[in-house]
PDB file of N, CA and C in Angstrom:
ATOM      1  N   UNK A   1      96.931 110.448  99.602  1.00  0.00           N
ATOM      2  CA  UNK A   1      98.322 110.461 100.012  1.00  0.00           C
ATOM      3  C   UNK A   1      99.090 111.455  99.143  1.00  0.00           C
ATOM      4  N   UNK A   2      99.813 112.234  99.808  1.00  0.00           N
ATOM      5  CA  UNK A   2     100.672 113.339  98.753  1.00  0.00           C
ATOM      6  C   UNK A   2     101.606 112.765  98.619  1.00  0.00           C
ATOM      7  N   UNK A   3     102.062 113.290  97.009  1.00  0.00           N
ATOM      8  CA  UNK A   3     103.809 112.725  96.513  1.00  0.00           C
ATOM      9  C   UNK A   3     104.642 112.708  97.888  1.00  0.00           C
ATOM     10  N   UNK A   4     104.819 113.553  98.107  1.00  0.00           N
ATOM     11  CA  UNK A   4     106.081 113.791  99.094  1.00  0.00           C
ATOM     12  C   UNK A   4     105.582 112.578 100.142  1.00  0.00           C
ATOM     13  N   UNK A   5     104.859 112.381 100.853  1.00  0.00           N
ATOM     14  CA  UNK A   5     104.851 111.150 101.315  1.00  0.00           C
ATOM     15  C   UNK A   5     105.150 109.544 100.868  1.00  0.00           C
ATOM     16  N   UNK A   6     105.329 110.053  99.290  1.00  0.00           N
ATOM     17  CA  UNK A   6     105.209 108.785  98.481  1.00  0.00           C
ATOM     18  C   UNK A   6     106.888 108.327  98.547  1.00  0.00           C
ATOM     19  N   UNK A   7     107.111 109.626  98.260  1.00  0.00           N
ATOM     20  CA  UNK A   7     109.076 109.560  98.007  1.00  0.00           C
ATOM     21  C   UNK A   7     110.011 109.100  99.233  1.00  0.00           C
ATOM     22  N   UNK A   8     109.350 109.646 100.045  1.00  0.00           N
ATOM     23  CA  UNK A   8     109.895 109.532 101.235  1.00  0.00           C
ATOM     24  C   UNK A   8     110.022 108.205 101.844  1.00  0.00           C
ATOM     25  N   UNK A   9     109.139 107.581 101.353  1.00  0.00           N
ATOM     26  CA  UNK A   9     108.537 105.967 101.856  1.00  0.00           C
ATOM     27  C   UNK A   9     109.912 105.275 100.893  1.00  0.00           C
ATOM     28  N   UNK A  10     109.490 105.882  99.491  1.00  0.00           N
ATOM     29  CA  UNK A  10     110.396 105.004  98.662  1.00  0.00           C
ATOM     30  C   UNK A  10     112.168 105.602  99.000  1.00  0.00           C
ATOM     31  N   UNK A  11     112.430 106.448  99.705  1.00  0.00           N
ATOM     32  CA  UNK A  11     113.678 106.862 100.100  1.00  0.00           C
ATOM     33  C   UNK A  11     113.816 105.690 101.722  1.00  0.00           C
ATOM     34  N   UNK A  12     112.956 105.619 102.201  1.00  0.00           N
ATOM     35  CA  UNK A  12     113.061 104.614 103.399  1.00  0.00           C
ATOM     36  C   UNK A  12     112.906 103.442 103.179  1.00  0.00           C
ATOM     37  N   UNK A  13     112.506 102.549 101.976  1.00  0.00           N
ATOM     38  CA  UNK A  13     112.982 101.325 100.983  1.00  0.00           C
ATOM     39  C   UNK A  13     114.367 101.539 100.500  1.00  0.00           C
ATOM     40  N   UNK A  14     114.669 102.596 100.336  1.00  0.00           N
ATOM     41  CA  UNK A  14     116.050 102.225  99.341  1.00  0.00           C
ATOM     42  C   UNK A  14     116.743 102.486 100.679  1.00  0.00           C
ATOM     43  N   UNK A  15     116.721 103.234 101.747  1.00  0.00           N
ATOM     44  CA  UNK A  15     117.629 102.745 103.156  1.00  0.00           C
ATOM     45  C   UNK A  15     117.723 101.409 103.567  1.00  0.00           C
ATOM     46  N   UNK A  16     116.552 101.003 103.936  1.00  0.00           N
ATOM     47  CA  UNK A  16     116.760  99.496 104.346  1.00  0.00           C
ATOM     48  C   UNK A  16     117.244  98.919 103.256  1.00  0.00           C
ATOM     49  N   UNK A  17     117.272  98.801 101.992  1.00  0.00           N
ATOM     50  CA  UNK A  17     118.036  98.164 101.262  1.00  0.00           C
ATOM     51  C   UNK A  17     119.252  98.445 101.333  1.00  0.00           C
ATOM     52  N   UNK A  18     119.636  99.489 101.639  1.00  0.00           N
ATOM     53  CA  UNK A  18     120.996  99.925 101.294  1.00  0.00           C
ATOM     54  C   UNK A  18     122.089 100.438 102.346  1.00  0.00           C
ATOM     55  N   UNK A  19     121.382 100.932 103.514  1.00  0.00           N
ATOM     56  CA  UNK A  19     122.152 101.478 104.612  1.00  0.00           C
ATOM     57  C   UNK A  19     122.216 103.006 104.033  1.00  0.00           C
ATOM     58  N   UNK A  20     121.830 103.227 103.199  1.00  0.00           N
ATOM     59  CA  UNK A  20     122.054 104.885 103.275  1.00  0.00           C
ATOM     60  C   UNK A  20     121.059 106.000 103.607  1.00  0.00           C
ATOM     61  N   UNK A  21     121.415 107.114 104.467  1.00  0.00           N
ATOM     62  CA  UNK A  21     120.612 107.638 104.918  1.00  0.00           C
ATOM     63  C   UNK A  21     119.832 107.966 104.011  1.00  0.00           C
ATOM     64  N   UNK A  22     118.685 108.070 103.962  1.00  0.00           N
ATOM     65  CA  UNK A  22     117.123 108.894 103.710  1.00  0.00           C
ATOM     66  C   UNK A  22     117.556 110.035 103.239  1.00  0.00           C
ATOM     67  N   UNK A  23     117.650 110.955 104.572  1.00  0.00           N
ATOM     68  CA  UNK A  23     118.054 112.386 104.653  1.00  0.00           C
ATOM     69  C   UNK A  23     119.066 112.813 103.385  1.00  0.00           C
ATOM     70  N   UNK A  24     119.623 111.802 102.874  1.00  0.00           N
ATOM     71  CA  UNK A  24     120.955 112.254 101.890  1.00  0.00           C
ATOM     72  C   UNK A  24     120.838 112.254 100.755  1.00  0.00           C
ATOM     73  N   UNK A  25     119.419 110.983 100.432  1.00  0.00           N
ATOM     74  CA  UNK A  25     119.136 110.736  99.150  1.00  0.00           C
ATOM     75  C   UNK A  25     118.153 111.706  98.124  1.00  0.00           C
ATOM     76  N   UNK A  26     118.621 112.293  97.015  1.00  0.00           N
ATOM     77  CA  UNK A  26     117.961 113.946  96.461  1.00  0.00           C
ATOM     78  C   UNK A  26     116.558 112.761  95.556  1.00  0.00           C
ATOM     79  N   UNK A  27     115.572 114.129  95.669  1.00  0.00           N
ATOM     80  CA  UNK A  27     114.449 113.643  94.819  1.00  0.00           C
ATOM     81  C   UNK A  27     114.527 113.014  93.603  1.00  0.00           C
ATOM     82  N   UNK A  28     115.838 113.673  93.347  1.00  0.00           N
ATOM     83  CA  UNK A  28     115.661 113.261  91.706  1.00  0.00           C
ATOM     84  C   UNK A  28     116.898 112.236  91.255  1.00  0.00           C
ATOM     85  N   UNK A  29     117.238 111.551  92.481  1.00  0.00           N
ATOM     86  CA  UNK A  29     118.293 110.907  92.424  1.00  0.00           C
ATOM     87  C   UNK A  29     118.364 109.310  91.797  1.00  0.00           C
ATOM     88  N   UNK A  30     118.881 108.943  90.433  1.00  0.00           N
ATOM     89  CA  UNK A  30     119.205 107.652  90.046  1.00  0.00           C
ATOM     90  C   UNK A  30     119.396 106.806  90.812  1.00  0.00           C
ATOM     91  N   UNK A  31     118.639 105.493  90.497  1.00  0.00           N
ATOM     92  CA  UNK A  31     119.278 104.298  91.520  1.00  0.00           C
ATOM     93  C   UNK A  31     120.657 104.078  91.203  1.00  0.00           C
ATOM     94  N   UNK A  32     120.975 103.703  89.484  1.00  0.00           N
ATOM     95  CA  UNK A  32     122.458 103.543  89.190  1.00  0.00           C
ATOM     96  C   UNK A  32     123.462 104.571  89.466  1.00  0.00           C
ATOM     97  N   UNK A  33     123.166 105.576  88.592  1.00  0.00           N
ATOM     98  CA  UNK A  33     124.050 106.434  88.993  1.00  0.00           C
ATOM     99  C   UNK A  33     124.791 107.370  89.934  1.00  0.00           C
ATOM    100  N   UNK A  34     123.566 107.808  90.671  1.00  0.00           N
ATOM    101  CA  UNK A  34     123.639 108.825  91.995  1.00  0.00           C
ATOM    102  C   UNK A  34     123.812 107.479  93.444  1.00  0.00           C
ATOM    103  N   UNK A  35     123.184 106.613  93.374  1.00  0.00           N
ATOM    104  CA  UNK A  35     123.343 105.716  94.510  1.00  0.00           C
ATOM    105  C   UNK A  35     123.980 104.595  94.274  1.00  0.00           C
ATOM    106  N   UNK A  36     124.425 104.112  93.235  1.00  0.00           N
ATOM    107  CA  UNK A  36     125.035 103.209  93.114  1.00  0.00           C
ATOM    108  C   UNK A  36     124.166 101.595  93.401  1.00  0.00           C
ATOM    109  N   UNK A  37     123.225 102.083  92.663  1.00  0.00           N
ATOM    110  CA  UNK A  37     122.127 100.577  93.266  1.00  0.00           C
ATOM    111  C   UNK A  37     122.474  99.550  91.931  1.00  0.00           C
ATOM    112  N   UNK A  38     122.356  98.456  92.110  1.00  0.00           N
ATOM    113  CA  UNK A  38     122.426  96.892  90.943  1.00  0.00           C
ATOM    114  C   UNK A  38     120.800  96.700  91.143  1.00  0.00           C
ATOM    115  N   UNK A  39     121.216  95.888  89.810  1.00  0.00           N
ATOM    116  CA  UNK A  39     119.379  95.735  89.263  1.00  0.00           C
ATOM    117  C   UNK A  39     119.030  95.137  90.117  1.00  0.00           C
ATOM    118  N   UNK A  40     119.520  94.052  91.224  1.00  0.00           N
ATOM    119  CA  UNK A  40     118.921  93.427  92.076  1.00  0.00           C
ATOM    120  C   UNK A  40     118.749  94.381  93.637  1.00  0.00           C
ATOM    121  N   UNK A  41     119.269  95.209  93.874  1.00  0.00           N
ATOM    122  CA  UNK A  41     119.037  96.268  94.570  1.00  0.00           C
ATOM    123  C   UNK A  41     117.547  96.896  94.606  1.00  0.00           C
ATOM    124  N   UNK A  42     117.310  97.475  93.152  1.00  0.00           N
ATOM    125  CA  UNK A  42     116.504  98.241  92.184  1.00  0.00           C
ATOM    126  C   UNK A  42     115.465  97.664  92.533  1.00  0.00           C
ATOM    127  N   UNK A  43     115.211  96.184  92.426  1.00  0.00           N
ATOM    128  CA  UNK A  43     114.270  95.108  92.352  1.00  0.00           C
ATOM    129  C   UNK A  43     113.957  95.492  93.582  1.00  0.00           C
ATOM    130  N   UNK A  44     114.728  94.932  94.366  1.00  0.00           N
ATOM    131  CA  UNK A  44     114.662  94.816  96.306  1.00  0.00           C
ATOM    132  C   UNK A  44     113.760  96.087  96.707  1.00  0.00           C
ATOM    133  N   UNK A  45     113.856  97.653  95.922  1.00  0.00           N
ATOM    134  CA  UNK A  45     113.286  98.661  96.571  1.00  0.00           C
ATOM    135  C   UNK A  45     112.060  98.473  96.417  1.00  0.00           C
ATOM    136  N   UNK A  46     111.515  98.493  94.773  1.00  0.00           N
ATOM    137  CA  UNK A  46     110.584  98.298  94.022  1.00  0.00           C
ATOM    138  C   UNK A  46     109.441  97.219  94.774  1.00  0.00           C
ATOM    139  N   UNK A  47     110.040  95.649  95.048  1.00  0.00           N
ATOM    140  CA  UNK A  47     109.332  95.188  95.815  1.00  0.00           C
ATOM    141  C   UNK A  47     108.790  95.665  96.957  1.00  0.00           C
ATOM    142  N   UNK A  48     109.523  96.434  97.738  1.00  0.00           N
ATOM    143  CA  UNK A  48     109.342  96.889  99.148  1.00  0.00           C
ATOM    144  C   UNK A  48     107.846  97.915  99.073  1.00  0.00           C
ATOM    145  N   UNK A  49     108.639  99.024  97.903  1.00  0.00           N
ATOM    146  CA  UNK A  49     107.481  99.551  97.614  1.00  0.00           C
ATOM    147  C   UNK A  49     106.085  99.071  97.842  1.00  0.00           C
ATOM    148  N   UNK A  50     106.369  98.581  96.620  1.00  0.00           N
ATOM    149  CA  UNK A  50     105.020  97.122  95.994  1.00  0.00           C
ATOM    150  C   UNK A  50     104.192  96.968  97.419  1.00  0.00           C
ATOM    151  N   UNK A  51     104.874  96.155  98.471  1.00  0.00           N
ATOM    152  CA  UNK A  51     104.763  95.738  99.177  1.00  0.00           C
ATOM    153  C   UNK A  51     103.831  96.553 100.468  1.00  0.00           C
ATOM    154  N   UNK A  52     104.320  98.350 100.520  1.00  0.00           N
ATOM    155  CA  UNK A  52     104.120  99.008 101.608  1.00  0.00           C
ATOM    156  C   UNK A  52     102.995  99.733 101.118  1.00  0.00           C
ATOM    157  N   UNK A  53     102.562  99.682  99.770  1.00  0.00           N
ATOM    158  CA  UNK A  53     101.292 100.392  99.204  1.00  0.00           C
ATOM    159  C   UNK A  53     100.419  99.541  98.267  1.00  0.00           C
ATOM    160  N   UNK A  54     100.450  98.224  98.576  1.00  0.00           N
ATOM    161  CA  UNK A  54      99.786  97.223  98.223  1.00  0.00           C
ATOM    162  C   UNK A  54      99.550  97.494  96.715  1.00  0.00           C
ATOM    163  N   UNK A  55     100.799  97.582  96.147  1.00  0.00           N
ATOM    164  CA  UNK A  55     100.171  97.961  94.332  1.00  0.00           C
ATOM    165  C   UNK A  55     100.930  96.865  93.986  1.00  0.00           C
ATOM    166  N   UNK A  56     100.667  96.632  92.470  1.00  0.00           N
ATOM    167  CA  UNK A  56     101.411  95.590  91.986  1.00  0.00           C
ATOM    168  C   UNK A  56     102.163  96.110  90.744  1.00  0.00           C
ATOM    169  N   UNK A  57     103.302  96.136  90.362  1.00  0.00           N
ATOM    170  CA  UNK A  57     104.370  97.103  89.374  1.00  0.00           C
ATOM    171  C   UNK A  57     103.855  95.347  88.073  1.00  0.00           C
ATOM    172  N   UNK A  58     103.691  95.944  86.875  1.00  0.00           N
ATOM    173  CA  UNK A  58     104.019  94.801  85.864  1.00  0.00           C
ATOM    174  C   UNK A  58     105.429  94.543  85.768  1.00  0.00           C
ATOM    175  N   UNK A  59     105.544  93.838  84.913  1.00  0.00           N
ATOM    176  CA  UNK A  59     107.215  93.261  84.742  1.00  0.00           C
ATOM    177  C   UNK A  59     107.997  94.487  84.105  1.00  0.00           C
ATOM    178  N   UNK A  60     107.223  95.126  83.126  1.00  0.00           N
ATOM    179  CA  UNK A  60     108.100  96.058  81.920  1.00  0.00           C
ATOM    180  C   UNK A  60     107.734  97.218  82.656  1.00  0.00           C
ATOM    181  N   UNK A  61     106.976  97.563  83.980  1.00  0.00           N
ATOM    182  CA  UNK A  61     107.241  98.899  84.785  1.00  0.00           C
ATOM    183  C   UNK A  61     108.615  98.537  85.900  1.00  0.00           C
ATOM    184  N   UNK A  62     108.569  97.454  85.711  1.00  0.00           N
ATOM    185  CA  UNK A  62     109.756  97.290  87.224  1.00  0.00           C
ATOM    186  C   UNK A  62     111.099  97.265  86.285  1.00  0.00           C
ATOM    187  N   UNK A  63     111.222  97.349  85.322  1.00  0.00           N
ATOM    188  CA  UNK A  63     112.187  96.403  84.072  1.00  0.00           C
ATOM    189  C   UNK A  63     112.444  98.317  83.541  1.00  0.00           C
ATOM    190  N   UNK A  64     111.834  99.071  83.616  1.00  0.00           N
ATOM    191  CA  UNK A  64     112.154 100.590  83.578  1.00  0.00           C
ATOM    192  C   UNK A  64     112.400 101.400  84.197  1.00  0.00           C
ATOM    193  N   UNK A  65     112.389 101.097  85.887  1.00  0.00           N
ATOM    194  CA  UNK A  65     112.262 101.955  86.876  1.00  0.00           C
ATOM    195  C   UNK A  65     114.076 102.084  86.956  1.00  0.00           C
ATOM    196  N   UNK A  66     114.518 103.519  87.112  1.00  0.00           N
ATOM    197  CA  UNK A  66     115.513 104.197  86.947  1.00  0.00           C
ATOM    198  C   UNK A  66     115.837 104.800  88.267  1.00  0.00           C
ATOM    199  N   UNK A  67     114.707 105.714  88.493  1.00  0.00           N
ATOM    200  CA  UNK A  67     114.927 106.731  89.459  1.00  0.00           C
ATOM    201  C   UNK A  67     113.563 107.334  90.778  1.00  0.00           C
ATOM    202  N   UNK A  68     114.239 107.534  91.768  1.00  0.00           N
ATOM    203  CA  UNK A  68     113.146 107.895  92.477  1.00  0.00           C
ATOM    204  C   UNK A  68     111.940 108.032  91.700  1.00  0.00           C
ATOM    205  N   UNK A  69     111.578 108.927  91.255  1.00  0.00           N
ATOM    206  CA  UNK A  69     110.859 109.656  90.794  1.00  0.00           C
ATOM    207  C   UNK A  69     110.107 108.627  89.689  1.00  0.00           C
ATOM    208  N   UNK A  70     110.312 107.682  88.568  1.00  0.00           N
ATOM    209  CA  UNK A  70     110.128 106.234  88.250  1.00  0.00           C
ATOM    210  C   UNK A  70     109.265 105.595  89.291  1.00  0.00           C
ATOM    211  N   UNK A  71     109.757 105.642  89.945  1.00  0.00           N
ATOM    212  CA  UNK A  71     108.946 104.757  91.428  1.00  0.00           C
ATOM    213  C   UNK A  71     107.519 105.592  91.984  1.00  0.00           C
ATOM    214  N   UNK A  72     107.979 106.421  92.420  1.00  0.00           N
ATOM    215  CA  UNK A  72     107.125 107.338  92.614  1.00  0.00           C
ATOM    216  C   UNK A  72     105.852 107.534  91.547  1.00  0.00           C
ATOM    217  N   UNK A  73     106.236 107.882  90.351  1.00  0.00           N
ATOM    218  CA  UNK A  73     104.679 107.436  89.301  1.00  0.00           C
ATOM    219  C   UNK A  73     104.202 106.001  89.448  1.00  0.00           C
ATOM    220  N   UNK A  74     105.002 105.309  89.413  1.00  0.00           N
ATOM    221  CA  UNK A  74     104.377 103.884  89.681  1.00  0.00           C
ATOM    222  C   UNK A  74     103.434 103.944  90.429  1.00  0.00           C
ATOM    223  N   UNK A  75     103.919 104.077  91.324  1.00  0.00           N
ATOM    224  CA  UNK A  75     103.051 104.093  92.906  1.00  0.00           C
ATOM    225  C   UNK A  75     101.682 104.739  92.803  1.00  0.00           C
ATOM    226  N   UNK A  76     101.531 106.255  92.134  1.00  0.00           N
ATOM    227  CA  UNK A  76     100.893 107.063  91.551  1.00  0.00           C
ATOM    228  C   UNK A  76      99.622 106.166  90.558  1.00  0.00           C
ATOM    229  N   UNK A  77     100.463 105.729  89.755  1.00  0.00           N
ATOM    230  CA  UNK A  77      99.786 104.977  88.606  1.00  0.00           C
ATOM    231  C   UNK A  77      98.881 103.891  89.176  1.00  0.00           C
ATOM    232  N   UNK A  78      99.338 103.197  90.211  1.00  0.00           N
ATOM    233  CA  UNK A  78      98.751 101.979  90.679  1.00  0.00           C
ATOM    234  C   UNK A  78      98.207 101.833  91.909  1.00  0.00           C
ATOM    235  N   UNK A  79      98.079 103.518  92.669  1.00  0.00           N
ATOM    236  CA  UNK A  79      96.798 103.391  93.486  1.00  0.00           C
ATOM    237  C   UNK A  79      95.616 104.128  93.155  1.00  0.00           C
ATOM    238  N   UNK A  80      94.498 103.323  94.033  1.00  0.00           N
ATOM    239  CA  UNK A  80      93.216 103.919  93.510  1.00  0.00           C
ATOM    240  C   UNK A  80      93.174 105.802  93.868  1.00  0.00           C
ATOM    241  N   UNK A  81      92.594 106.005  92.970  1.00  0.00           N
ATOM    242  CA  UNK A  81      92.152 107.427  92.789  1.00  0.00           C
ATOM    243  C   UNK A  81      91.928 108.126  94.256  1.00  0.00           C
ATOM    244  N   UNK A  82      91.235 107.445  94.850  1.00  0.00           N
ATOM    245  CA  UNK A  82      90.854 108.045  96.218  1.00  0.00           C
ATOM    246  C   UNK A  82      91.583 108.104  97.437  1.00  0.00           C
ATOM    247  N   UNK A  83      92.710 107.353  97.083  1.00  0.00           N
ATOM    248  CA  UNK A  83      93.973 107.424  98.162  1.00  0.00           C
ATOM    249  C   UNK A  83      94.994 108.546  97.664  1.00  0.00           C
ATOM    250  N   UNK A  84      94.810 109.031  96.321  1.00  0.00           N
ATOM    251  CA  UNK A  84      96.104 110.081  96.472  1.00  0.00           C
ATOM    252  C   UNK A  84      95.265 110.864  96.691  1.00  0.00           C
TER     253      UNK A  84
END
């Protein structure tokens, strides 16, 4: 799976969480700052993630995740080798 497929997924988690377009949200864009997400927001994507690439985030990776791109290594980090 290539990054850019990865982001994109996690840009279409933080829509359904949020109502905001996909299309609007930049690669390198903060949950807090640039989107205005709450830790329970943050959580909500993260799970979704979790959820759509069957990985599992530990507590102190979900407890750091900031920004797209945060998510995106996760995701990275916690699938097998042969899927990226």
């Amino acid at each position: 799976m290539e990054i850019q497929e990865i982001r994109d997924a996690v840009k279409q988690a933080i829509s359904k969480v949020t109502g905001i377009d996909p299309g609007t949200i930049s690669d390198s864009a903060s949950y807090e700052e640039d989107l205005g997400l709450d830790s329970l927001s943050i959580l909500e994507v993260a799970v979704s993630v979790e959820s759509q690439f069957k990985v599992q985030a530990s507590d102190e990776e979900l407890s750091s995740i900031r920004t797209i791109e945060d998510t995106v290594n996760m995701v990275k980090k916690r699938m097998p080798a042969e899927v990226l």
